[in-house]
PDB file of N, CA and C in Angstrom:
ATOM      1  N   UNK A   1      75.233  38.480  40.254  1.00  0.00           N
ATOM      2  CA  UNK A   1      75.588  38.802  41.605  1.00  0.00           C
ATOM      3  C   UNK A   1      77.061  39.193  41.717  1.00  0.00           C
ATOM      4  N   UNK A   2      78.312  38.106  41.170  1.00  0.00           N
ATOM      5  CA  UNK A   2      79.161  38.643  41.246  1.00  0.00           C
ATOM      6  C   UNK A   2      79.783  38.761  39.473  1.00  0.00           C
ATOM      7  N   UNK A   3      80.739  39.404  39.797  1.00  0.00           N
ATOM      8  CA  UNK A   3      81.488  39.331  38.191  1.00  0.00           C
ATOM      9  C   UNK A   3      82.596  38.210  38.064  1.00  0.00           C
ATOM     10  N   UNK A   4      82.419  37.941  36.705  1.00  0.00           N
ATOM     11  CA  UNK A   4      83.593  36.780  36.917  1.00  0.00           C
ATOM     12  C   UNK A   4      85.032  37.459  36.035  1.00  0.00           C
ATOM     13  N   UNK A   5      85.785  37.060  36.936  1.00  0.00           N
ATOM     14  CA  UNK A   5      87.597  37.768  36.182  1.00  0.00           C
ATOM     15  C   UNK A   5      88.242  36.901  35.202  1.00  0.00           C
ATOM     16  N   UNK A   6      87.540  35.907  35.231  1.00  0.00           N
ATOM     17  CA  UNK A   6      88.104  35.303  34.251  1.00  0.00           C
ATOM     18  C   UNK A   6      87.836  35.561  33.112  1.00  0.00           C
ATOM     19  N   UNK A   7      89.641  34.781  32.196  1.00  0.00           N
ATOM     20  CA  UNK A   7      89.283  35.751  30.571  1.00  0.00           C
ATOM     21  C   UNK A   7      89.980  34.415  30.177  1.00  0.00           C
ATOM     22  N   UNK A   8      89.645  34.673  28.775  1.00  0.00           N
ATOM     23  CA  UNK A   8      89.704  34.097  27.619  1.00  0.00           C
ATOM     24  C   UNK A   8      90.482  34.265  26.215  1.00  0.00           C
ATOM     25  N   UNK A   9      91.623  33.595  25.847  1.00  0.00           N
ATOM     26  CA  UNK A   9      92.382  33.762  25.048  1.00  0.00           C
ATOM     27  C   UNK A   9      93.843  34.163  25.367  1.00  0.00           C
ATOM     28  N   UNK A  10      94.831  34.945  25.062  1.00  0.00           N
ATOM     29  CA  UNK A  10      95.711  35.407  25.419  1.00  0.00           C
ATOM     30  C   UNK A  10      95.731  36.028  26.323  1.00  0.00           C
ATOM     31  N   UNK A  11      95.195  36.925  26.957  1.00  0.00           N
ATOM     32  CA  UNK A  11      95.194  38.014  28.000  1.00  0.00           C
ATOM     33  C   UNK A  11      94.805  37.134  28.823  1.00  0.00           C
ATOM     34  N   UNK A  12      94.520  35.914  30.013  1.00  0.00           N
ATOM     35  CA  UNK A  12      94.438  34.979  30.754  1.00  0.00           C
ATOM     36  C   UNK A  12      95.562  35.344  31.731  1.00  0.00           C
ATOM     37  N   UNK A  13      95.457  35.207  33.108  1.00  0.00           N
ATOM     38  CA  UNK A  13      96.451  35.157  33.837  1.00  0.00           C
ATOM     39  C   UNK A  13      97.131  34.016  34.025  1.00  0.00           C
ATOM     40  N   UNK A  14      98.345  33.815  33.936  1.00  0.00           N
ATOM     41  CA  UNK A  14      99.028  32.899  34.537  1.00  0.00           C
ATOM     42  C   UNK A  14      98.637  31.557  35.246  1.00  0.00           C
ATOM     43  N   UNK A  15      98.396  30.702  34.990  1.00  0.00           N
ATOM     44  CA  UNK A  15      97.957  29.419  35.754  1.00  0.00           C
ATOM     45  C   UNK A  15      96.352  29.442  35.855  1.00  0.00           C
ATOM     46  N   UNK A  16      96.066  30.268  35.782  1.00  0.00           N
ATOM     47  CA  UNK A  16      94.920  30.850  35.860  1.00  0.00           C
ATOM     48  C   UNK A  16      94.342  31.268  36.951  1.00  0.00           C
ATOM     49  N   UNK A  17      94.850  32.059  37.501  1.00  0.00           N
ATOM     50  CA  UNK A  17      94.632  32.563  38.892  1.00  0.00           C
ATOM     51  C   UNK A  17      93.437  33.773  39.026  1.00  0.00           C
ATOM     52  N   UNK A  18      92.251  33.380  39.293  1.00  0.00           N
ATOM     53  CA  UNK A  18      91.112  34.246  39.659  1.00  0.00           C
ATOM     54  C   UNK A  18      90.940  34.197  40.622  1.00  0.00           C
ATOM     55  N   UNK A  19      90.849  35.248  42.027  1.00  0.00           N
ATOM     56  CA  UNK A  19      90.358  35.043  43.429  1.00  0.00           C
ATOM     57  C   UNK A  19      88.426  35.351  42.999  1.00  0.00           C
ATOM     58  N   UNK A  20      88.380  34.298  43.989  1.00  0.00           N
ATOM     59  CA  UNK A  20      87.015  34.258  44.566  1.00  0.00           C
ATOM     60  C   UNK A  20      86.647  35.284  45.865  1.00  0.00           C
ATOM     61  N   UNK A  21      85.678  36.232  45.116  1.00  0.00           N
ATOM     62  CA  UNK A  21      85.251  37.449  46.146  1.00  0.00           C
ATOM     63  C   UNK A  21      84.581  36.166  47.678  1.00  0.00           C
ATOM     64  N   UNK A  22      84.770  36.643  48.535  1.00  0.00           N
ATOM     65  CA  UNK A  22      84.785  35.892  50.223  1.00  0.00           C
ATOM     66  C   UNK A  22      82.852  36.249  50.353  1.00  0.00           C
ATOM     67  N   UNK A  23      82.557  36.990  49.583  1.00  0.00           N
ATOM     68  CA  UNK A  23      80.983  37.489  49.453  1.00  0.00           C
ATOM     69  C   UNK A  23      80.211  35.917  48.657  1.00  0.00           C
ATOM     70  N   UNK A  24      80.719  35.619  47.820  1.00  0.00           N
ATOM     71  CA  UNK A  24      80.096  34.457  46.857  1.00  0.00           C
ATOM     72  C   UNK A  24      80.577  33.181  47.702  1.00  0.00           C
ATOM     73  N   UNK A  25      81.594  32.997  48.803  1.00  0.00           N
ATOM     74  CA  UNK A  25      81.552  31.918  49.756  1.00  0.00           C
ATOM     75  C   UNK A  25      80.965  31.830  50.483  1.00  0.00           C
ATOM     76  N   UNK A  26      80.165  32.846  51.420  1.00  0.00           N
ATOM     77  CA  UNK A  26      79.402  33.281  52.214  1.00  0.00           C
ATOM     78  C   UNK A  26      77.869  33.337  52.205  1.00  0.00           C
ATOM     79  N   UNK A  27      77.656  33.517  50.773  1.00  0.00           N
ATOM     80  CA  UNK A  27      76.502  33.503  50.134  1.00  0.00           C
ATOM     81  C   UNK A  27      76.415  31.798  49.811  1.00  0.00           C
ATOM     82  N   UNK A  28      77.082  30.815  49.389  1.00  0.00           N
ATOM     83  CA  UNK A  28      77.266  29.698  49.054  1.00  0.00           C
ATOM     84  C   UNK A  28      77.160  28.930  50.829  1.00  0.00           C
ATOM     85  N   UNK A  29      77.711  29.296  51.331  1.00  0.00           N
ATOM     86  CA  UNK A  29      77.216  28.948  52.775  1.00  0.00           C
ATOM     87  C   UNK A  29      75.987  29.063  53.666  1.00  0.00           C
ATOM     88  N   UNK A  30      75.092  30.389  52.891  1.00  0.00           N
ATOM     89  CA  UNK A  30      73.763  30.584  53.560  1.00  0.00           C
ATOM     90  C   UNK A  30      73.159  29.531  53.148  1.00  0.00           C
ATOM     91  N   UNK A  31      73.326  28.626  51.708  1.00  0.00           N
ATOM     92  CA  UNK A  31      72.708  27.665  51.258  1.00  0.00           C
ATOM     93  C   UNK A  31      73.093  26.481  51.487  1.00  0.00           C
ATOM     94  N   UNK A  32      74.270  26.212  51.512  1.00  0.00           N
ATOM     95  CA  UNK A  32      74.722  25.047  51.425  1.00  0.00           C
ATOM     96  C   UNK A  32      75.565  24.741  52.614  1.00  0.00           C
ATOM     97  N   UNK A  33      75.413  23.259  52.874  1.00  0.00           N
ATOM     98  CA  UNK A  33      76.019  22.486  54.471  1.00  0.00           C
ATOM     99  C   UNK A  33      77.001  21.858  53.766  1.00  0.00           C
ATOM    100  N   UNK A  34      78.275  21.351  54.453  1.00  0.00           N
ATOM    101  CA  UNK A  34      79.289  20.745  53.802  1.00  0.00           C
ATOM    102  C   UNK A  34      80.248  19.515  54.764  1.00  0.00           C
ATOM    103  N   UNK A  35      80.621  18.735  54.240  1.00  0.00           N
ATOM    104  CA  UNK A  35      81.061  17.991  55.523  1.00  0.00           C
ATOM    105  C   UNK A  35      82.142  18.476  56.226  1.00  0.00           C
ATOM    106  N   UNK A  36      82.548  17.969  57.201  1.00  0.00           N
ATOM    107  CA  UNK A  36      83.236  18.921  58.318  1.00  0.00           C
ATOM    108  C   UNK A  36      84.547  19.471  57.680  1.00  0.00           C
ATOM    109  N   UNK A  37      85.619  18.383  56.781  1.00  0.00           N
ATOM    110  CA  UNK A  37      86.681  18.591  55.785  1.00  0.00           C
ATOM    111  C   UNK A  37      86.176  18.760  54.560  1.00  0.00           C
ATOM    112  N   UNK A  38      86.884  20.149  54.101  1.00  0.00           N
ATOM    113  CA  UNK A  38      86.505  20.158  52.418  1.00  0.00           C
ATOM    114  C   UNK A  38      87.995  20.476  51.859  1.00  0.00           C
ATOM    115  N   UNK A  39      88.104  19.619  50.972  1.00  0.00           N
ATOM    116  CA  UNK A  39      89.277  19.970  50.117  1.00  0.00           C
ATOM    117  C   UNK A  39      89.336  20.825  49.319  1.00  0.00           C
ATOM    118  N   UNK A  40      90.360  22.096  49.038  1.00  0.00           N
ATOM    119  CA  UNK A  40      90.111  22.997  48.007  1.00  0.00           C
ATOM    120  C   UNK A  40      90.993  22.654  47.604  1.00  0.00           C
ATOM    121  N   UNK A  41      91.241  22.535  45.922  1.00  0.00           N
ATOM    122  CA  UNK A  41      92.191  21.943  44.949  1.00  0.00           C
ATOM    123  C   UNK A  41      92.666  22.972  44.491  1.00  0.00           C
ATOM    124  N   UNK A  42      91.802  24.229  44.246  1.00  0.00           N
ATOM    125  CA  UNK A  42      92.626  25.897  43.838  1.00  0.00           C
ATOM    126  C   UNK A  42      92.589  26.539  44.528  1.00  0.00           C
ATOM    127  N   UNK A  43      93.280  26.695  45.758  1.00  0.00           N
ATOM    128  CA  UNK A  43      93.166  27.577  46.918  1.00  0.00           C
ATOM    129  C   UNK A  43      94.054  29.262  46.670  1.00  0.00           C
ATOM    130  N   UNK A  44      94.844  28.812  45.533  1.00  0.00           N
ATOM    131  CA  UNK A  44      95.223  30.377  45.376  1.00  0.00           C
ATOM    132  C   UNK A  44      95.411  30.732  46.212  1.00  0.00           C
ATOM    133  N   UNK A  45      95.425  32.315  46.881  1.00  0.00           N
ATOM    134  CA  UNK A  45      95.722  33.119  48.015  1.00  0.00           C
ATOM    135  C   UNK A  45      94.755  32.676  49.539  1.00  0.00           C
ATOM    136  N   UNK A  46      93.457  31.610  49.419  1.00  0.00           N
ATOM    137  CA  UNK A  46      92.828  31.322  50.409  1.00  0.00           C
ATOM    138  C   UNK A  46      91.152  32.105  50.425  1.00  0.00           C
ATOM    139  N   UNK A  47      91.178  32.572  49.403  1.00  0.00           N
ATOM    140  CA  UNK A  47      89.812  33.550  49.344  1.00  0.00           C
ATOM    141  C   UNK A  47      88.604  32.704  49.606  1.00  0.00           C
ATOM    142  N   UNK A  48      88.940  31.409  49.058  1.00  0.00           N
ATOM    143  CA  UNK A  48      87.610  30.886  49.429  1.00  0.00           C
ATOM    144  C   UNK A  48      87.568  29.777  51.034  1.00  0.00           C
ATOM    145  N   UNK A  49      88.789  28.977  51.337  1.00  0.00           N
ATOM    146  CA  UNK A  49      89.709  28.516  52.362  1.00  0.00           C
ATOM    147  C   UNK A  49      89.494  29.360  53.856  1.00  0.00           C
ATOM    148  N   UNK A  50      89.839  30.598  53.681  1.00  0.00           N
ATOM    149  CA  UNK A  50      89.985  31.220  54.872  1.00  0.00           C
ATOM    150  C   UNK A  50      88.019  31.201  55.378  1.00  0.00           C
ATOM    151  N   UNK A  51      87.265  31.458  54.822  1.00  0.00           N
ATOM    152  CA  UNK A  51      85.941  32.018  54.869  1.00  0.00           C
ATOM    153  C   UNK A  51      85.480  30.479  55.406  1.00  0.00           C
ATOM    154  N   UNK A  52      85.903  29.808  54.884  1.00  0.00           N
ATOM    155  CA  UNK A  52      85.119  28.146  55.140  1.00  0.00           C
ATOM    156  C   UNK A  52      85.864  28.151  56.957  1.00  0.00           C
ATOM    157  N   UNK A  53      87.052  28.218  56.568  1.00  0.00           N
ATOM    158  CA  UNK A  53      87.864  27.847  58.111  1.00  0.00           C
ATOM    159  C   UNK A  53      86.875  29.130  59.309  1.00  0.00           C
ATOM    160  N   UNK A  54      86.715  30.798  58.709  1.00  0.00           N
ATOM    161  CA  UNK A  54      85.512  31.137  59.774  1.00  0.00           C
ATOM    162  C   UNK A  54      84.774  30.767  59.552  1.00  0.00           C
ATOM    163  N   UNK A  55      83.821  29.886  59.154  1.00  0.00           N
ATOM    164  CA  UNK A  55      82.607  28.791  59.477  1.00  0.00           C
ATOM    165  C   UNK A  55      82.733  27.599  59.882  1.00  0.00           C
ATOM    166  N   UNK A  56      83.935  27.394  60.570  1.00  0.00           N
ATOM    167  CA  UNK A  56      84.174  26.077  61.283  1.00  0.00           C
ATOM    168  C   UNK A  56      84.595  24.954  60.907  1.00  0.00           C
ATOM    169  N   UNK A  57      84.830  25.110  59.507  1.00  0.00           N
ATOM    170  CA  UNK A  57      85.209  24.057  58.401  1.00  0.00           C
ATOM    171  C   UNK A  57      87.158  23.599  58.806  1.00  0.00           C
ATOM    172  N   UNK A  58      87.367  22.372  58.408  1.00  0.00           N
ATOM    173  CA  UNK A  58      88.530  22.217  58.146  1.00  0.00           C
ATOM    174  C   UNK A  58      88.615  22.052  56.719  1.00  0.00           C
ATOM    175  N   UNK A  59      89.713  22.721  56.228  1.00  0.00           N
ATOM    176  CA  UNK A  59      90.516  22.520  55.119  1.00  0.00           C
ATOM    177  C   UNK A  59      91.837  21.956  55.071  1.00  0.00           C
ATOM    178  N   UNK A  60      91.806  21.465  53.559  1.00  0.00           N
ATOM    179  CA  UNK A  60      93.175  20.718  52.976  1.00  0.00           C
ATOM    180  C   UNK A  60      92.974  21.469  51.566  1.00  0.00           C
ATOM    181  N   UNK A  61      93.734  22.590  51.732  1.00  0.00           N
ATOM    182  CA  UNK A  61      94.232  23.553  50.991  1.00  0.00           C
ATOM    183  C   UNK A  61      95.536  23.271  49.625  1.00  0.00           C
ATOM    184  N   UNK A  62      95.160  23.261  48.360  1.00  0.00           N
ATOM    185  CA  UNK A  62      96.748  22.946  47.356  1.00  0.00           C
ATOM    186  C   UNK A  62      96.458  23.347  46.250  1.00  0.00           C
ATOM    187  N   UNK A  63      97.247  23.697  45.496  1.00  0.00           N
ATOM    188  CA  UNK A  63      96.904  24.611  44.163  1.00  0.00           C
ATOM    189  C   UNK A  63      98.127  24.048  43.338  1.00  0.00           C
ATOM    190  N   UNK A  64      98.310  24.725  42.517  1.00  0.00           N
ATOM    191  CA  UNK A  64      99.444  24.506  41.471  1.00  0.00           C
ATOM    192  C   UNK A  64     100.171  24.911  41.437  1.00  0.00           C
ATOM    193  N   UNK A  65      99.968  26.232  41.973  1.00  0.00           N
ATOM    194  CA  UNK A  65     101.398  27.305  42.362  1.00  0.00           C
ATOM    195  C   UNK A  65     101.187  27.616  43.726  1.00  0.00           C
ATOM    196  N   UNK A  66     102.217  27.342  44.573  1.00  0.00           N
ATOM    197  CA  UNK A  66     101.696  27.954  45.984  1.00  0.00           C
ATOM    198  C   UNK A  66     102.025  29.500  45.894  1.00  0.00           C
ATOM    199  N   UNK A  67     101.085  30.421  46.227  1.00  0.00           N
ATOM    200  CA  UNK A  67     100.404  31.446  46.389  1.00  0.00           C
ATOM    201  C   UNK A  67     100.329  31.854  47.470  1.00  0.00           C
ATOM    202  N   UNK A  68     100.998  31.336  48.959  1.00  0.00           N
ATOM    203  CA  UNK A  68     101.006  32.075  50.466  1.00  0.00           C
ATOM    204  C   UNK A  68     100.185  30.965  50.877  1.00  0.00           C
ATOM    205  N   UNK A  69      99.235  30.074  50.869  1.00  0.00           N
ATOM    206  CA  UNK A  69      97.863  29.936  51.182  1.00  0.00           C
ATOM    207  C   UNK A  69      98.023  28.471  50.937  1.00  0.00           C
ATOM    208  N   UNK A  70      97.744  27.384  52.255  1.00  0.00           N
ATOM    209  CA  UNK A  70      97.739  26.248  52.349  1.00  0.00           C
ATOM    210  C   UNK A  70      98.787  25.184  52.004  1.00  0.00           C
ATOM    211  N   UNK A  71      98.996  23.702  51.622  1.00  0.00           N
ATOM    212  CA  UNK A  71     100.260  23.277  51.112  1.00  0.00           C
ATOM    213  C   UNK A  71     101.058  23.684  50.428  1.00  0.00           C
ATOM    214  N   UNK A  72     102.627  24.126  50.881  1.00  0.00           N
ATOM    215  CA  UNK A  72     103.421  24.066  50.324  1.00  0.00           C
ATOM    216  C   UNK A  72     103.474  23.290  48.889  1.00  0.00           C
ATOM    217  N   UNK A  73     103.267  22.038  49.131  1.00  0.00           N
ATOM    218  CA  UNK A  73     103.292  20.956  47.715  1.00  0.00           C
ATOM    219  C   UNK A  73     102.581  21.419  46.452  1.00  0.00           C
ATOM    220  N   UNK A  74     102.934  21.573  45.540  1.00  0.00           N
ATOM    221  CA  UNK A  74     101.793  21.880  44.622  1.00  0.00           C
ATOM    222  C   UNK A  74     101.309  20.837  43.364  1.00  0.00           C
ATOM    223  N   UNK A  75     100.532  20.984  43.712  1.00  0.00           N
ATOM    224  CA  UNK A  75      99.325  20.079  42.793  1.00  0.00           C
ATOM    225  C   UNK A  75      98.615  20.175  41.706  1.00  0.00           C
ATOM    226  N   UNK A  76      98.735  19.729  40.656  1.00  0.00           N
ATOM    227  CA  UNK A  76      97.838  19.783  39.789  1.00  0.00           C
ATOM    228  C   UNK A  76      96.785  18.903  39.637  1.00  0.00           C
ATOM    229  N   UNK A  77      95.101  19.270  40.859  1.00  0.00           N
ATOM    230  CA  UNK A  77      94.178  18.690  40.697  1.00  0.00           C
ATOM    231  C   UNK A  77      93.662  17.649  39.754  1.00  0.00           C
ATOM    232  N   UNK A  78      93.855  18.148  38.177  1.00  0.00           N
ATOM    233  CA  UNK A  78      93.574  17.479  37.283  1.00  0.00           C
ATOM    234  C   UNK A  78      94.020  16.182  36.523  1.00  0.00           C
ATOM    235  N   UNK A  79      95.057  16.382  37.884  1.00  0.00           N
ATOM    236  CA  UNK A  79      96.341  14.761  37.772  1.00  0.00           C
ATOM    237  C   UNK A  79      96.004  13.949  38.428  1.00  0.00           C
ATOM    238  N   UNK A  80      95.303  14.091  39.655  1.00  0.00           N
ATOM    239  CA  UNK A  80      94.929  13.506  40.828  1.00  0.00           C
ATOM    240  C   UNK A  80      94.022  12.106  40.370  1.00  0.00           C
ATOM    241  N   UNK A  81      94.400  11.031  40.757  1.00  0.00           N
ATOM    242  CA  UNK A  81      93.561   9.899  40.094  1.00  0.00           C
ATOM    243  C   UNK A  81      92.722   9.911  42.016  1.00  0.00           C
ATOM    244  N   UNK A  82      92.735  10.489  42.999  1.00  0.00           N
ATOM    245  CA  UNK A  82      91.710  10.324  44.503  1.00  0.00           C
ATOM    246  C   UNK A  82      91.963  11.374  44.959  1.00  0.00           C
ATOM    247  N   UNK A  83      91.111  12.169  46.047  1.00  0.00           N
ATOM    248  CA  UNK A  83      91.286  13.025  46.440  1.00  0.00           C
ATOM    249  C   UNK A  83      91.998  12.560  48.181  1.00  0.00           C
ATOM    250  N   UNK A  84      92.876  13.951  47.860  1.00  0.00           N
ATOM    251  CA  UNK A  84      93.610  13.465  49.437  1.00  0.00           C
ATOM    252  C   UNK A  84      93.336  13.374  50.795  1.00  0.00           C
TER     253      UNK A  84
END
């Protein structure tokens, strides 16, 4: 359905920054219900963030590099001993 940008080996972007097409959130929403707050831990530029917030969702948006898009603070998810 969609393609994935992610790569492997040297040629990898930076932190690893792949946006999520707003089509595969949307599609993930025809199926799936979510509780009213969802935390996104790689919010990157908001590709997947903004699409939840037009479906009524609240977010708590943080990534590793801030990227324009949700907390300032940046986070490395994989450090996180609870979610915030």
């Amino acid at each position: 359905m969609f393609d994935t940008l992610m790569k492997l080996g040297k040629d990898r972007e930076v932190l690893d920054f792949y946006a999520t097409d707003k089509r595969a959130t949307k599609e993930l929403l025809i199926r799936e219900n979510f509780r009213e707050t969802i935390y996104e831990p790689a919010c990157g530029q908001g590709h997947i963030g903004k699409v939840l917030v037009e479906h009524g969702y609240r977010v708590k948006a943080e990534d590793i590099c801030y990227r324009g898009y949700g907390s300032k603070r940046e986070v490395d998810f994989l450090r996180l001993r609870k979610i915030p």
